[in-house]
N, C-alpha and C. Protein backbone atom coordinates (compact mmCIF):
# COMPACT_ATOMS: atom_id res chain seq x y z
N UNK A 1 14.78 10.60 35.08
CA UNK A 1 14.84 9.17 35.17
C UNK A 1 15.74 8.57 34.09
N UNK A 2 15.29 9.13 32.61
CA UNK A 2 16.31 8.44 31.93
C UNK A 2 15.57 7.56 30.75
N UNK A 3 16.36 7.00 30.68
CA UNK A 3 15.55 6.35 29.31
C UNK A 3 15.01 4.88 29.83
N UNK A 4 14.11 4.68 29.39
CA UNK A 4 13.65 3.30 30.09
C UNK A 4 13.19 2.08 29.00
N UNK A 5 12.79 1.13 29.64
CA UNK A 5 12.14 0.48 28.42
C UNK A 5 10.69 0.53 28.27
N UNK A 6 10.24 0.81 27.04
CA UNK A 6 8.77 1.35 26.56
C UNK A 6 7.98 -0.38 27.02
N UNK A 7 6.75 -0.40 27.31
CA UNK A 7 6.49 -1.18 27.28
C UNK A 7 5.68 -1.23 25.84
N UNK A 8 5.36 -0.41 25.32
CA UNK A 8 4.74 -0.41 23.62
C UNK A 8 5.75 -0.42 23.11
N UNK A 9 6.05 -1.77 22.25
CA UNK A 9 6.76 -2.23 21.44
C UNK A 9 6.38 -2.06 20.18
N UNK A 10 6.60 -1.70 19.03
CA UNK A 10 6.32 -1.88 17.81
C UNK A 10 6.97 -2.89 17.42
N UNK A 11 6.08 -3.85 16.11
CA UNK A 11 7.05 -4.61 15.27
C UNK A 11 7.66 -4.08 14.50
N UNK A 12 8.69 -4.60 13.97
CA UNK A 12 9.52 -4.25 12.57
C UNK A 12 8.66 -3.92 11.76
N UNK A 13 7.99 -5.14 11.31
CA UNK A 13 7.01 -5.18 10.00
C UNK A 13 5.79 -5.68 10.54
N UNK A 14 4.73 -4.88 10.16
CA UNK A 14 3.02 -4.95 10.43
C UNK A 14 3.04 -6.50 9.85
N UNK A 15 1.93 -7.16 10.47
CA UNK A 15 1.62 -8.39 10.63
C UNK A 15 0.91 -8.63 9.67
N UNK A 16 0.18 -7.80 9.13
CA UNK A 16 -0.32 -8.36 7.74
C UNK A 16 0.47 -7.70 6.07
N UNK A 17 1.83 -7.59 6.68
CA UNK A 17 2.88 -7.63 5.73
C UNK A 17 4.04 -8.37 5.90
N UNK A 18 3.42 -9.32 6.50
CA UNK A 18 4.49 -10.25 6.59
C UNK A 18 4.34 -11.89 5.56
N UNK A 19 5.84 -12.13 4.93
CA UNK A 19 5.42 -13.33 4.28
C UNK A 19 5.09 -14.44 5.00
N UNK A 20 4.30 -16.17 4.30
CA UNK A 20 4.14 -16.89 4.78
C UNK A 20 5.46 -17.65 4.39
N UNK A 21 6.43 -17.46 3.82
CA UNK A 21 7.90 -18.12 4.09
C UNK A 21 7.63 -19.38 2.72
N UNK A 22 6.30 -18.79 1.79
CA UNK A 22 6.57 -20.09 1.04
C UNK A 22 6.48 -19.25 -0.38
N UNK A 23 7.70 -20.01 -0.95
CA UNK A 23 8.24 -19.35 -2.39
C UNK A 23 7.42 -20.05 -3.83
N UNK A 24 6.91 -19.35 -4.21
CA UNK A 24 5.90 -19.92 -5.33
C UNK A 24 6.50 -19.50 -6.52
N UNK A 25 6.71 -20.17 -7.26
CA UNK A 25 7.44 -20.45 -8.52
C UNK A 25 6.29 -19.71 -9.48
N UNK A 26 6.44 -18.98 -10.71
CA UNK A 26 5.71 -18.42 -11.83
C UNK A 26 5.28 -19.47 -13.03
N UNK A 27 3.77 -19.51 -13.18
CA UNK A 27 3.74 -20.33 -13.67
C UNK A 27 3.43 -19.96 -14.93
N UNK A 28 3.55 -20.08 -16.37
CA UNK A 28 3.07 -19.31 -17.48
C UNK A 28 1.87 -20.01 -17.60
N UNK A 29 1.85 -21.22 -17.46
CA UNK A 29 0.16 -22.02 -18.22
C UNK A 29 -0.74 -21.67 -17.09
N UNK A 30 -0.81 -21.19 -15.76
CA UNK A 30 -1.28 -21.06 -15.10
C UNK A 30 -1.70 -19.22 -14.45
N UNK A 31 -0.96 -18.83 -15.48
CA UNK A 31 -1.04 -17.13 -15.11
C UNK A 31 -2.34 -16.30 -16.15
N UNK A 32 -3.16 -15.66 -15.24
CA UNK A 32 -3.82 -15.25 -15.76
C UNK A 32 -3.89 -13.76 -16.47
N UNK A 33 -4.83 -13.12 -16.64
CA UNK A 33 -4.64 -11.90 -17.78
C UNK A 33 -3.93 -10.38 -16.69
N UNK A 34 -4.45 -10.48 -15.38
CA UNK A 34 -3.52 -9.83 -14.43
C UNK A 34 -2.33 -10.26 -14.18
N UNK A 35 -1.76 -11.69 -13.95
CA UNK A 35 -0.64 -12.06 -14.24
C UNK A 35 0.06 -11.34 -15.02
N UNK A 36 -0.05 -11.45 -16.27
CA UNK A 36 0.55 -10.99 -17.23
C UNK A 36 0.60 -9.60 -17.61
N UNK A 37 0.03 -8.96 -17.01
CA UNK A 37 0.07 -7.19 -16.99
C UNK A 37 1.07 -6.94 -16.13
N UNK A 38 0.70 -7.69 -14.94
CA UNK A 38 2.07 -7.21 -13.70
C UNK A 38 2.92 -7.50 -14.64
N UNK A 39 3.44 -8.38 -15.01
CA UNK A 39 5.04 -8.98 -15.83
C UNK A 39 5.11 -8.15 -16.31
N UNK A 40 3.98 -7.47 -17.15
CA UNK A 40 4.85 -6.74 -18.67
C UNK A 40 4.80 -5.04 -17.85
N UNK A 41 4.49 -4.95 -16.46
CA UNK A 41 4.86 -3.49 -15.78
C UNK A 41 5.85 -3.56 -15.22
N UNK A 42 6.22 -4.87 -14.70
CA UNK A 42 8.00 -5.19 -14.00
C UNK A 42 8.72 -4.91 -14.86
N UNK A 43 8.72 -5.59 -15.84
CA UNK A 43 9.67 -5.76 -17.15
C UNK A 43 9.59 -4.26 -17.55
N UNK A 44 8.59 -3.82 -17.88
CA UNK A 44 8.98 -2.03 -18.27
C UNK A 44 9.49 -1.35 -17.13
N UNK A 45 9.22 -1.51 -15.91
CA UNK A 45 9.85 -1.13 -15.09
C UNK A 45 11.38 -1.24 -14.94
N UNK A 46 11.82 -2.57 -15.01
CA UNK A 46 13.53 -2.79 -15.10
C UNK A 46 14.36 -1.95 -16.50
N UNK A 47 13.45 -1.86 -17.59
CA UNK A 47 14.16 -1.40 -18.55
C UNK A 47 14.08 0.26 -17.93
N UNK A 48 13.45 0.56 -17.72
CA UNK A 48 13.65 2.15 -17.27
C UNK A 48 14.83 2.29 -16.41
N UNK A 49 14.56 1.18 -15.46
CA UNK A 49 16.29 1.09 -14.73
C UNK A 49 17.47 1.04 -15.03
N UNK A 50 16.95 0.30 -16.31
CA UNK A 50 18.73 0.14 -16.75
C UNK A 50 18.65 1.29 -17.64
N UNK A 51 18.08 2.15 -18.64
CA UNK A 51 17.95 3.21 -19.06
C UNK A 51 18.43 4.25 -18.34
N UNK A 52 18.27 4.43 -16.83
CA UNK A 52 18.79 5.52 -15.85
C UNK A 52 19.62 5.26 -15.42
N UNK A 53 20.41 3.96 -15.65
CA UNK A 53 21.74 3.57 -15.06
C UNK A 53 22.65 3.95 -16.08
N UNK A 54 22.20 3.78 -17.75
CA UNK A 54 23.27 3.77 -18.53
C UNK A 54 23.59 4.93 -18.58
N UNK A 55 22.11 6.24 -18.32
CA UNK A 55 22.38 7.96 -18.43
C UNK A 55 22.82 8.23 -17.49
N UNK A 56 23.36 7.60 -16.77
CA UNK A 56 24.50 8.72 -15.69
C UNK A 56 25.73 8.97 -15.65
């Protein structure tokens, strides 16, 4: 027959990984003590990046 069209479609992206399209600004007076752990694991995170960018 050939190739047909599936009627099971997958989405791109699972539905409960999808954004709500609204961009929320960082707030410092408003960030709490998890707040501020994520930041300081991003931030160590980027420096490792640029650390493995400069060693190559």
């Amino acid at each position: 027959m050939g190739r047909g069209r599936s009627k099971n479609s997958l989405p791109q992206v699972p539905k409960n990984q999808k954004s709500d399209g609204y961009d929320v600004e960082f707030s410092q007076e408003l960030a709490d003590q998890e707040d501020l752990e994520a930041q300081a694991r991003a931030n160590a995170a980027n420096q490792r990046v640029q650390l493995n960018k400069q060693n190559r």
